[in-house]
C-alpha atoms as a PDB file:
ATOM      1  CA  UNK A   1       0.000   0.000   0.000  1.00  0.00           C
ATOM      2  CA  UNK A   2       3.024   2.321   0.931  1.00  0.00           C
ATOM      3  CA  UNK A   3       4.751   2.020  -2.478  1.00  0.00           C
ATOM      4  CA  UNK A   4       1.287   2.238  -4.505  1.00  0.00           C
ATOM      5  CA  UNK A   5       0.660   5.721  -2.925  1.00  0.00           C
ATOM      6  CA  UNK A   6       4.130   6.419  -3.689  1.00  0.00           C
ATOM      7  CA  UNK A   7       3.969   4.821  -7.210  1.00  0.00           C
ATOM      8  CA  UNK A   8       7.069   2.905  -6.314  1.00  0.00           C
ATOM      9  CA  UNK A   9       5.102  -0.316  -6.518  1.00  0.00           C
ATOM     10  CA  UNK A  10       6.384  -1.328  -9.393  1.00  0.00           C
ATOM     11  CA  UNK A  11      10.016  -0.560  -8.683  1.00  0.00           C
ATOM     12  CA  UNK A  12      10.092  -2.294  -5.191  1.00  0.00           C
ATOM     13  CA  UNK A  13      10.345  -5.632  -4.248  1.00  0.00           C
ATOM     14  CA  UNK A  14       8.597  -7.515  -1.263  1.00  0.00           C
ATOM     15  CA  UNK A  15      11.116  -9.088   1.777  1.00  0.00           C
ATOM     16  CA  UNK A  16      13.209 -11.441   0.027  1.00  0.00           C
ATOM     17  CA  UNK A  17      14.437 -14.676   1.945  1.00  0.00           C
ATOM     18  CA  UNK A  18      17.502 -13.921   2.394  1.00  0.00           C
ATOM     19  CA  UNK A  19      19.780 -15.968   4.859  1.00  0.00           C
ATOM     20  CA  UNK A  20      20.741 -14.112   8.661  1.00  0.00           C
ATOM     21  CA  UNK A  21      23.744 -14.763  10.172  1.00  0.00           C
ATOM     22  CA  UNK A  22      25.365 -13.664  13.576  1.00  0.00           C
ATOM     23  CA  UNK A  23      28.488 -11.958  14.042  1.00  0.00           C
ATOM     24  CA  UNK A  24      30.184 -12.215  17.403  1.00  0.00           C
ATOM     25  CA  UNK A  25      32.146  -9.687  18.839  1.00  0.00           C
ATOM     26  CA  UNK A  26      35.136 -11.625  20.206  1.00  0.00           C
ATOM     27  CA  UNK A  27      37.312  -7.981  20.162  1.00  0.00           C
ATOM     28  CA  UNK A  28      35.504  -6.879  22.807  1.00  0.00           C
ATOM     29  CA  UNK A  29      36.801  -6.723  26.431  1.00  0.00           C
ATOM     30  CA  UNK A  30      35.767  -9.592  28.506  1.00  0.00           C
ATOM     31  CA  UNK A  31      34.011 -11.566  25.823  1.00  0.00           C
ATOM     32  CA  UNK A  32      34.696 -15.077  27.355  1.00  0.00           C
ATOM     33  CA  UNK A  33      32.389 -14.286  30.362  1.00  0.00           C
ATOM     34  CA  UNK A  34      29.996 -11.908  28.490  1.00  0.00           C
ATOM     35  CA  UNK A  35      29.927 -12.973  24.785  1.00  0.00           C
ATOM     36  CA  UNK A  36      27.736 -11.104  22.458  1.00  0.00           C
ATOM     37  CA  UNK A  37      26.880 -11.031  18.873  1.00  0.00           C
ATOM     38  CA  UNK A  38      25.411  -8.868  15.764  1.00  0.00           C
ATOM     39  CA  UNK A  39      22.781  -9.776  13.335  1.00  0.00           C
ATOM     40  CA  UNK A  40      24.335  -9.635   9.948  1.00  0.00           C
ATOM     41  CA  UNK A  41      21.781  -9.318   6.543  1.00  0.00           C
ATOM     42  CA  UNK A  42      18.246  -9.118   8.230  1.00  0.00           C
ATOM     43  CA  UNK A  43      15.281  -9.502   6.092  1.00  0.00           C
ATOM     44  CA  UNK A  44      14.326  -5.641   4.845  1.00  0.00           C
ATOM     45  CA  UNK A  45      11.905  -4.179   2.736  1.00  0.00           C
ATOM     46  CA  UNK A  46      12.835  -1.520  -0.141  1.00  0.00           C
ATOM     47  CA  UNK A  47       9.841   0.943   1.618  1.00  0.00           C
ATOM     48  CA  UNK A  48      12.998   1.926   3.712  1.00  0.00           C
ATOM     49  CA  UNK A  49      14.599   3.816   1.288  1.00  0.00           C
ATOM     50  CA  UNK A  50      11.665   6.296   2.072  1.00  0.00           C
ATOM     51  CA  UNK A  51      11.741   5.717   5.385  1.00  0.00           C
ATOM     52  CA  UNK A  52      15.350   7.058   5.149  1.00  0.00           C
ATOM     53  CA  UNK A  53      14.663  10.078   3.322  1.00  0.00           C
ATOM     54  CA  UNK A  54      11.917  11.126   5.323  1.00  0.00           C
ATOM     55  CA  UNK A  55      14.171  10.612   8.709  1.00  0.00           C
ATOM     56  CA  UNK A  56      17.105  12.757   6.951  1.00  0.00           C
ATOM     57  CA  UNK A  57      15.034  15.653   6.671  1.00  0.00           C
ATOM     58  CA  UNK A  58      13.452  15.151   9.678  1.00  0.00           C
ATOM     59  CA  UNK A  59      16.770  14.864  11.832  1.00  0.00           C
ATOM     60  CA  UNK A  60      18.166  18.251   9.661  1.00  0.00           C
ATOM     61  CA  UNK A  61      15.350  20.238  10.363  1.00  0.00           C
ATOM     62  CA  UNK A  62      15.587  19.562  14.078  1.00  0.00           C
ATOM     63  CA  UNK A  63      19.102  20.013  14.193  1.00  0.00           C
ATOM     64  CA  UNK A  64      18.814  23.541  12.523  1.00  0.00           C
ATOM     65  CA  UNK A  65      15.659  24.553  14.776  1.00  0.00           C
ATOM     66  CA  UNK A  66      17.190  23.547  18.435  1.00  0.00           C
ATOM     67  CA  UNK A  67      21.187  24.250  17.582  1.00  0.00           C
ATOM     68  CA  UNK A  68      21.867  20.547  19.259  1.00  0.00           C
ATOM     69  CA  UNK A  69      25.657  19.143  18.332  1.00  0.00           C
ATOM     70  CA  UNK A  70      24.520  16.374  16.730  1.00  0.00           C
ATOM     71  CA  UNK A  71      28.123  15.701  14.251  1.00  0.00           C
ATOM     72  CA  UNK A  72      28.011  14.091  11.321  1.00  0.00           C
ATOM     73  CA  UNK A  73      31.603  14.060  11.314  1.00  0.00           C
ATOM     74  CA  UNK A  74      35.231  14.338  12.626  1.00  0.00           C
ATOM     75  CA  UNK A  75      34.913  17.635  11.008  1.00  0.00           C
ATOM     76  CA  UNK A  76      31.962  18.827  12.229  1.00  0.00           C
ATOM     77  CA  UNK A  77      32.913  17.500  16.050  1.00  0.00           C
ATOM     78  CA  UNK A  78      36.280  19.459  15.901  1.00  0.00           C
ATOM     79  CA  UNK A  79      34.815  22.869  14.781  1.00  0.00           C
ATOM     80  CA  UNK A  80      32.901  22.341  18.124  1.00  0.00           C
ATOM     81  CA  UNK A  81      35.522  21.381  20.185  1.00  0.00           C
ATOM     82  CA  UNK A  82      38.105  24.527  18.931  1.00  0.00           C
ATOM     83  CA  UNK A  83      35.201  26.849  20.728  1.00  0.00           C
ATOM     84  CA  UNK A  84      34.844  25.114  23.734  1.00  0.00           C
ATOM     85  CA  UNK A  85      38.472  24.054  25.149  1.00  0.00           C
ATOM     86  CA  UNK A  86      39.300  25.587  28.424  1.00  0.00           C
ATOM     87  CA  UNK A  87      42.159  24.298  30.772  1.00  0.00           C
ATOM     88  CA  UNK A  88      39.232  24.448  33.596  1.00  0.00           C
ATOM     89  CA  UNK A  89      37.160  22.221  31.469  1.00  0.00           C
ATOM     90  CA  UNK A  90      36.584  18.225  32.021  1.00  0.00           C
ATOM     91  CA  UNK A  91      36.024  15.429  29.345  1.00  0.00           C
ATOM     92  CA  UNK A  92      33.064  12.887  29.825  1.00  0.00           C
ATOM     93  CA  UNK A  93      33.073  10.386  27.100  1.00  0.00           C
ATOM     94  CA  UNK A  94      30.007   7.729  27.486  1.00  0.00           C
ATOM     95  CA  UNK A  95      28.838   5.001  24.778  1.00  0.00           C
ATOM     96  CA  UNK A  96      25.509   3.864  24.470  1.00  0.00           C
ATOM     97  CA  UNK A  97      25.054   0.288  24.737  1.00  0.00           C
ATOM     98  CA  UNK A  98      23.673  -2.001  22.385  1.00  0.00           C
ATOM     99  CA  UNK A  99      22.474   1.380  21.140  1.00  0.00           C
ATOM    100  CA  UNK A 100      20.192  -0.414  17.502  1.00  0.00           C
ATOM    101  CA  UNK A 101      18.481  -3.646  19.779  1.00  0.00           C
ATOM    102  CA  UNK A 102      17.853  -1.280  22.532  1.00  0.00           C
ATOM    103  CA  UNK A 103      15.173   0.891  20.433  1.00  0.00           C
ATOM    104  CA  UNK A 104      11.808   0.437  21.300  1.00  0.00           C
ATOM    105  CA  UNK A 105       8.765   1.277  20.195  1.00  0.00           C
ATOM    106  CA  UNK A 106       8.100   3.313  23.139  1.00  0.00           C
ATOM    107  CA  UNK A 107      11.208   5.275  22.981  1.00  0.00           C
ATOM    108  CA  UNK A 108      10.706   5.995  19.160  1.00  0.00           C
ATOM    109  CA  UNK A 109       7.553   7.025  19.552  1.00  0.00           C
ATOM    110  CA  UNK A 110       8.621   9.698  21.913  1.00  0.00           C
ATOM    111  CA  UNK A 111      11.217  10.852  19.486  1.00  0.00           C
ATOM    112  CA  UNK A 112       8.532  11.069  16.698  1.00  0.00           C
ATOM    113  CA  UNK A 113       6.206  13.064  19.188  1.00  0.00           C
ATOM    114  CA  UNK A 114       9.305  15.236  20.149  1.00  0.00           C
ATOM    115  CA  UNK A 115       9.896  15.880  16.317  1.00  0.00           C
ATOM    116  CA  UNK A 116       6.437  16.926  16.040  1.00  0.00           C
ATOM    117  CA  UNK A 117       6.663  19.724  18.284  1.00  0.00           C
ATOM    118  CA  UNK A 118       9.412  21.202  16.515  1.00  0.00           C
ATOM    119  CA  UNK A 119       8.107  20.594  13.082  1.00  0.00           C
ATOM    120  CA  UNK A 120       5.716  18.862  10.876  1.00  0.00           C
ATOM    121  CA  UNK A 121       5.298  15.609  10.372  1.00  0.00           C
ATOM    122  CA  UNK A 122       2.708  13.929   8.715  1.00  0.00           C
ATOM    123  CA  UNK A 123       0.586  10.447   9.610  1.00  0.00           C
ATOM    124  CA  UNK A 124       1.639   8.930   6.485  1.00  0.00           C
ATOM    125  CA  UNK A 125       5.105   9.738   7.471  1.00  0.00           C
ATOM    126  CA  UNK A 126       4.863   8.236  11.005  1.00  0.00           C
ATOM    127  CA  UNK A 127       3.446   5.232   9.271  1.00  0.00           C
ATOM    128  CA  UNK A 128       6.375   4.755   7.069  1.00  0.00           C
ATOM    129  CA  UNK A 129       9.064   4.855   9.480  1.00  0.00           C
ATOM    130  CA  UNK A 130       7.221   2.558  11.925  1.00  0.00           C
ATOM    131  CA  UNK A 131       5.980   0.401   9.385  1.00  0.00           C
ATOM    132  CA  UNK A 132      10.025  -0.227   8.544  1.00  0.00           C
ATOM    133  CA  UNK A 133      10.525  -1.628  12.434  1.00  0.00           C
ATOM    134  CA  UNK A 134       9.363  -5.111  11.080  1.00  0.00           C
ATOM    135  CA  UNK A 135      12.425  -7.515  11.408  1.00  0.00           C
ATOM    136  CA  UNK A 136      12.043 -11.226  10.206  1.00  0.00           C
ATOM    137  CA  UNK A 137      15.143 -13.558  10.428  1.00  0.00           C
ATOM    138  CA  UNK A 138      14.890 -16.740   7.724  1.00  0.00           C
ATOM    139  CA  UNK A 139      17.069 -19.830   7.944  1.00  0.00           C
ATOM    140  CA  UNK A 140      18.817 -21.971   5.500  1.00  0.00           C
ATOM    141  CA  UNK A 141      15.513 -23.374   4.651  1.00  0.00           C
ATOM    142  CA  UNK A 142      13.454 -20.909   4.477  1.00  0.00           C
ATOM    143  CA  UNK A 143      11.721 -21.019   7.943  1.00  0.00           C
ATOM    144  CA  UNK A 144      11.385 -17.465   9.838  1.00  0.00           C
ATOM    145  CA  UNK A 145      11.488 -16.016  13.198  1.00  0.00           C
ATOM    146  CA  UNK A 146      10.258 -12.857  14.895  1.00  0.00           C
ATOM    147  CA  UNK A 147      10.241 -11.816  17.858  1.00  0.00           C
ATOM    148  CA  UNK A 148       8.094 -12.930  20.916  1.00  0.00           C
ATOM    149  CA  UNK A 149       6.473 -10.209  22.110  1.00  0.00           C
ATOM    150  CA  UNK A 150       6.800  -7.579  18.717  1.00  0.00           C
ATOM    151  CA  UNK A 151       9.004  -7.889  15.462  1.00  0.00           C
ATOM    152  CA  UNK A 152       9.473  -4.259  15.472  1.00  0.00           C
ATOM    153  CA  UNK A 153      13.350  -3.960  15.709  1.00  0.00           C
ATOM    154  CA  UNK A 154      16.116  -1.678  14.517  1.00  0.00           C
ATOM    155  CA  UNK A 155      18.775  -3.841  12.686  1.00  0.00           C
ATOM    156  CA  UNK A 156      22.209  -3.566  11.894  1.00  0.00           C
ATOM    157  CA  UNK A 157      21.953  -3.373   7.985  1.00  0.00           C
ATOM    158  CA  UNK A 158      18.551  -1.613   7.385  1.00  0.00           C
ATOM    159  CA  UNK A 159      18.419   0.928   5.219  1.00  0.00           C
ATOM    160  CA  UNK A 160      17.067   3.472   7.486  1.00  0.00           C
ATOM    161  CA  UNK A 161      18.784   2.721  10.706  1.00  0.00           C
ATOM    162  CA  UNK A 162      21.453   4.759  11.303  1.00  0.00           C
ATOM    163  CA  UNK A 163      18.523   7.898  10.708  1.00  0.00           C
ATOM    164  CA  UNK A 164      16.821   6.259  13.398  1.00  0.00           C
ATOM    165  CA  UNK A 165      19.248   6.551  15.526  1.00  0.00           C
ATOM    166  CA  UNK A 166      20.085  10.068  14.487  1.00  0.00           C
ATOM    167  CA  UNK A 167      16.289  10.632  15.643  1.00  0.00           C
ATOM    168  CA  UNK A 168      16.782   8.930  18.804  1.00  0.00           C
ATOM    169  CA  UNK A 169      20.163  10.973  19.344  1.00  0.00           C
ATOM    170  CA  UNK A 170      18.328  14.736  18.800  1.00  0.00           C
ATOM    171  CA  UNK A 171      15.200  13.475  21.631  1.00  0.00           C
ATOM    172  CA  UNK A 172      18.594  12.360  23.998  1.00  0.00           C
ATOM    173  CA  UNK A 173      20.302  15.384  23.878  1.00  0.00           C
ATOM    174  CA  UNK A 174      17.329  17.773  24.569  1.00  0.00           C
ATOM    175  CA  UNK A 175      16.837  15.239  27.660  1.00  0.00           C
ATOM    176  CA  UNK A 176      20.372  16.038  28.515  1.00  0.00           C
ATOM    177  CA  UNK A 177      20.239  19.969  28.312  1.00  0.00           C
ATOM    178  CA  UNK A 178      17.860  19.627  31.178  1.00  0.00           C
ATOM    179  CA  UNK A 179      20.631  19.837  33.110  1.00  0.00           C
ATOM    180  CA  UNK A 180      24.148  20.743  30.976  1.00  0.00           C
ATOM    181  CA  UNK A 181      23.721  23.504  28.573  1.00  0.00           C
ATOM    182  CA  UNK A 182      23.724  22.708  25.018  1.00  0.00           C
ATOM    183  CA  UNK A 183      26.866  24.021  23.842  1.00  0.00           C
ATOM    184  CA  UNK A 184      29.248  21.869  26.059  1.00  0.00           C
ATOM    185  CA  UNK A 185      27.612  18.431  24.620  1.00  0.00           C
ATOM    186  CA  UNK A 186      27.537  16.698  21.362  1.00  0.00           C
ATOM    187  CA  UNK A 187      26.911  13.425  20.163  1.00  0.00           C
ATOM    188  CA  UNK A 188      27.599  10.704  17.474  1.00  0.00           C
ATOM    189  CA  UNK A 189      25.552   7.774  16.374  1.00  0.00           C
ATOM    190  CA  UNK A 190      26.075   6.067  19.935  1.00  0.00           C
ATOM    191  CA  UNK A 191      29.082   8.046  21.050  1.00  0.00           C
ATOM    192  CA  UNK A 192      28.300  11.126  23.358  1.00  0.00           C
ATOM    193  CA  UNK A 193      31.066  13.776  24.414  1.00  0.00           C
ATOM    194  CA  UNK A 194      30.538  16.272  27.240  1.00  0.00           C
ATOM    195  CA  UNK A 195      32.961  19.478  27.700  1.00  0.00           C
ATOM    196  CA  UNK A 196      32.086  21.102  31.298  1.00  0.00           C
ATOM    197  CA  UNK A 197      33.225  24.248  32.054  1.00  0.00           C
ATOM    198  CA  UNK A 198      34.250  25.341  35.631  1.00  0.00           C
ATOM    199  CA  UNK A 199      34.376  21.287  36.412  1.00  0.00           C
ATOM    200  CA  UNK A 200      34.280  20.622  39.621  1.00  0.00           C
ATOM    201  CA  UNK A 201      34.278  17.208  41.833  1.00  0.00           C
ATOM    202  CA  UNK A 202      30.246  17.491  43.070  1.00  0.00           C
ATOM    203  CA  UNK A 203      29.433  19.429  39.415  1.00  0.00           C
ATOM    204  CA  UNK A 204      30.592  16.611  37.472  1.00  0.00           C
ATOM    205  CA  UNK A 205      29.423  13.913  39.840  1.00  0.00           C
ATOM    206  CA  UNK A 206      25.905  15.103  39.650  1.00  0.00           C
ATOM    207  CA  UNK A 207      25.834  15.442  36.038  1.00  0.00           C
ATOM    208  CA  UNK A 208      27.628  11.539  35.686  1.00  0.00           C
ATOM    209  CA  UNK A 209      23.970  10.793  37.741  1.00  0.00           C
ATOM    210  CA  UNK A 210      21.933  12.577  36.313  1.00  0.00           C
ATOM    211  CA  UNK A 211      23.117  11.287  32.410  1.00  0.00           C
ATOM    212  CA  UNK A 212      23.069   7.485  34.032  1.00  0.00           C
ATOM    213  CA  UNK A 213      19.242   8.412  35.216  1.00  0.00           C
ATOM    214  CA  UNK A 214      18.400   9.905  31.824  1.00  0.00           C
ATOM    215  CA  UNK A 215      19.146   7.137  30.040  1.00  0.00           C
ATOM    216  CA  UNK A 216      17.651   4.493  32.386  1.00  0.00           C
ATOM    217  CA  UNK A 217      14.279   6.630  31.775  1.00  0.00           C
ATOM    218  CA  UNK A 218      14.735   6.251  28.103  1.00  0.00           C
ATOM    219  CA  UNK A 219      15.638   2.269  28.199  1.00  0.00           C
ATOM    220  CA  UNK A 220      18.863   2.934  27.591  1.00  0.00           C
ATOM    221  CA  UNK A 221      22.769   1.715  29.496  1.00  0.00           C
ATOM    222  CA  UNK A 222      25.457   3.410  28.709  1.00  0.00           C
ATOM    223  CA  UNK A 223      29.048   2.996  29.754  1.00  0.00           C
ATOM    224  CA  UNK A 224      30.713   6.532  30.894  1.00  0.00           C
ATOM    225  CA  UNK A 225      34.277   7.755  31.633  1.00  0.00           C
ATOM    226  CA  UNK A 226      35.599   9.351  35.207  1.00  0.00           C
ATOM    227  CA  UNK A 227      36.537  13.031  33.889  1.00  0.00           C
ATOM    228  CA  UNK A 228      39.161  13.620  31.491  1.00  0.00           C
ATOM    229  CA  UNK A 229      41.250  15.927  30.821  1.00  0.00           C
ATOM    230  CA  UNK A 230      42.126  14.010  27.831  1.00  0.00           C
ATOM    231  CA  UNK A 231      40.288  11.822  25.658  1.00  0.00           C
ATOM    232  CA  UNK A 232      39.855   9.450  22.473  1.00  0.00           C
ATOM    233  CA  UNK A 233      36.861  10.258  20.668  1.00  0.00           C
ATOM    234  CA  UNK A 234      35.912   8.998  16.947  1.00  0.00           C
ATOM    235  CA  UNK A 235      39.568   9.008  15.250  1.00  0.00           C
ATOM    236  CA  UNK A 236      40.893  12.285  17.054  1.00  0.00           C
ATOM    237  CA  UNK A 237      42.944  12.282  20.416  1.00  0.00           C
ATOM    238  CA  UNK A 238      41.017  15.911  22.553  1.00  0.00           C
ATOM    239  CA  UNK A 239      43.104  17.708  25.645  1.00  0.00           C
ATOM    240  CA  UNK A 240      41.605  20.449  27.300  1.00  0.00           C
ATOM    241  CA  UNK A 241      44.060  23.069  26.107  1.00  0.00           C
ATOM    242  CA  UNK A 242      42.655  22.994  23.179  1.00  0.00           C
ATOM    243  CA  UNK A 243      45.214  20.440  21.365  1.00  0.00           C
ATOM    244  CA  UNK A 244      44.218  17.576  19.052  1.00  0.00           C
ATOM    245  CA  UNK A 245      46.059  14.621  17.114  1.00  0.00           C
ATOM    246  CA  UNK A 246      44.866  11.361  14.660  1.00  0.00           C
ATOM    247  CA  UNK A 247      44.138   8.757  17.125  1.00  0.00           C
ATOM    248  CA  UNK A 248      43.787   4.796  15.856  1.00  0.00           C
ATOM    249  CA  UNK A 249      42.526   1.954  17.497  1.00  0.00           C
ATOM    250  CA  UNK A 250      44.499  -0.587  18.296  1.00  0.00           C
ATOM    251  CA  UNK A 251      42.948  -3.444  16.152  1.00  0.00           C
ATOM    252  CA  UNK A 252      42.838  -0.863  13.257  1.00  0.00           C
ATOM    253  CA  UNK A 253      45.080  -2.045  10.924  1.00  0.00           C
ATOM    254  CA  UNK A 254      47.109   0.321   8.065  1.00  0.00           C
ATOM    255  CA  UNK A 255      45.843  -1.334   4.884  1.00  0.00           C
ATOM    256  CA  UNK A 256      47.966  -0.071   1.467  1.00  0.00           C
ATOM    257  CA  UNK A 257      46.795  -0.318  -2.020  1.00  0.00           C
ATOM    258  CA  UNK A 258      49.269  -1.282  -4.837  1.00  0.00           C
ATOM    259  CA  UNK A 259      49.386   1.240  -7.925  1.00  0.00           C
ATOM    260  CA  UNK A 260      49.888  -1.741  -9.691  1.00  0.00           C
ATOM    261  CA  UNK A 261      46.056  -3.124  -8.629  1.00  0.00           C
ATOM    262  CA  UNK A 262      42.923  -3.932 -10.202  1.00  0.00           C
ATOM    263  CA  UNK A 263      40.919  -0.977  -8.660  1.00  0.00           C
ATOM    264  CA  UNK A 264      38.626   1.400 -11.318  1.00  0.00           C
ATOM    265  CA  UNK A 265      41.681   4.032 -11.766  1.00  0.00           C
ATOM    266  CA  UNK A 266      38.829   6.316 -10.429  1.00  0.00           C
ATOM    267  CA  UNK A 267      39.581   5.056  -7.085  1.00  0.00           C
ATOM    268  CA  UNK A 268      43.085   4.683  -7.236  1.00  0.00           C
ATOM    269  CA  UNK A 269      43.340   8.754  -8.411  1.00  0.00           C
ATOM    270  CA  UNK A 270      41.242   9.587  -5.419  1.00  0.00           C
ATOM    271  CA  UNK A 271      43.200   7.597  -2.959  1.00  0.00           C
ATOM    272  CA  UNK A 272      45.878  10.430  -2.230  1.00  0.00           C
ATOM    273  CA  UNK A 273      43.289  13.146  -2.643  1.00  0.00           C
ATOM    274  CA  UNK A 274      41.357  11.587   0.278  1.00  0.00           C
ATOM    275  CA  UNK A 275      44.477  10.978   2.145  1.00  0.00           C
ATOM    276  CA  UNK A 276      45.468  14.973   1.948  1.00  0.00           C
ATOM    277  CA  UNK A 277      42.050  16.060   3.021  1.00  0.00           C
ATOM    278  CA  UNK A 278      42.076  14.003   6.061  1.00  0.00           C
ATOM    279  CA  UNK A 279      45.697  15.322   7.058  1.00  0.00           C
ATOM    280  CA  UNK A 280      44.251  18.814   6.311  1.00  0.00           C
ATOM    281  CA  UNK A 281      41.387  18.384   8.057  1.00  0.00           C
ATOM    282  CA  UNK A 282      43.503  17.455  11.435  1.00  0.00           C
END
């Protein structure tokens, strides 16, 4: 029905069968004792190419009307970061947990009704992005799963997730400047950064509370850092003097491409080009 009033129907195809497969995360710390996994090629339906469109505009327009730090890059976090560092400030770094399984309906639909209030957003919209929450898993022959209680899901792989979680992101950080004003926070996908000014120990110990009771509201764990005066964040090394360098994980491995390779040339021109604008860019 969604791709008839879009006159897509023809264009789009219905969930194909497609086999799942779970990826575990052995690099994490402490995975013996606590081992965990990722659902790799989920079932999906085209529809969320729309879905995905509708949530980019959605997340922009909200970004623009509340002046959130919501970064959509290194970039984008750095230009932030060059106005804020103070010697008297402190780093808190936390990571949302299992942020794509822990979505629920609940909390999206407070997001959507959060979005509303800033700016329109129609019933056939809402429909769309909710009616992309159906996951399915199929087996090797052909037999499918849902879920117990729902199948709505956010899954590693849909087209439309990572918006969702961009959506989910703007709602968290208006939770947030409840207490920490807006300009000493930003966040990425599942990665959240906090600045504060004038730290001190009881200022930053009731904000490391009040974030851990935020996001227990929401549904949400997170992990968070003591405070910093130093910290890794995305693929840049902060200090609170205002300093910066490259920073690498250590399971990131330097990968080199031979000139001599059977890349498109298109790729292998752009190679250095990219290279230069990320050492200009830090």
């Amino acid at each position: 029905m969604i791709a008839r009033n879009f006159e897509l129907d023809n264009r789009m195809e219905i969930h194909q069968t497609s086999q799942a497969f779970l990826f575990l995360k052995d690099h994490k710390p402490n995975f013996r004792a606590s081992p965990s996994c990722r659902l790799i090629n989920p079932a999906k339906t085209d529809v969320g190419k729309i879905s995905k469109s509708i949530l980019e505009k959605l997340t922009a327009t909200l970004r623009a009307k509340t002046s959130l730090n919501q970064w959509k890059s290194t970039n984008e976090m750095l230009s932030w970061f060059r106005k804020q560092a103070s010697p008297k400030s402190k780093f808190i770094q936390y990571d949302i947990e299992t942020f794509y399984p822990s979505i629920t309906e609940e909390l999206l639909s407070r997001a959507i009704a959060f979005a509303q209030s800033h700016t329109g957003v129609s019933a056939e919209e809402i429909n769309i992005i909710q009616h992309c929450r159906s996951s399915l898993l199929f087996g090797p022959n052909g037999e499918s799963w849902r879920k117990k209680d729902s199948n709505f899901d956010v899954t590693m792989g849909c087209y439309d997730g990572a918006e969702v979680c961009e959506l989910i992101g703007v709602y968290l950080l208006t939770r947030i400047t409840e207490f920490v004003p807006a300009e000493e926070m930003g966040i990425y996908r599942d990665d959240g950064l906090l600045l504060i000014k004038n730290a001190n120990g009881p200022k930053v110990e009731r904000i490391r509370k009040r974030l851990y009771r935020t996001f227990s509201e929401e549904g949400l764990k997170i992990t968070m850092s003591k405070p910093l005066d130093s910290v890794d964040f995305l693929d840049v090394t902060l200090k609170i003097d205002g300093t910066f360098k490259p920073f690498r994980k250590e399971n990131n491995i330097t990968q080199y491409v031979n000139k001599q390779s059977n890349h498109p040339p298109l790729v292998l021109d752009n190679i250095p080009k990219m290279i230069n604008k990320r050492i200009i860019g830090i």
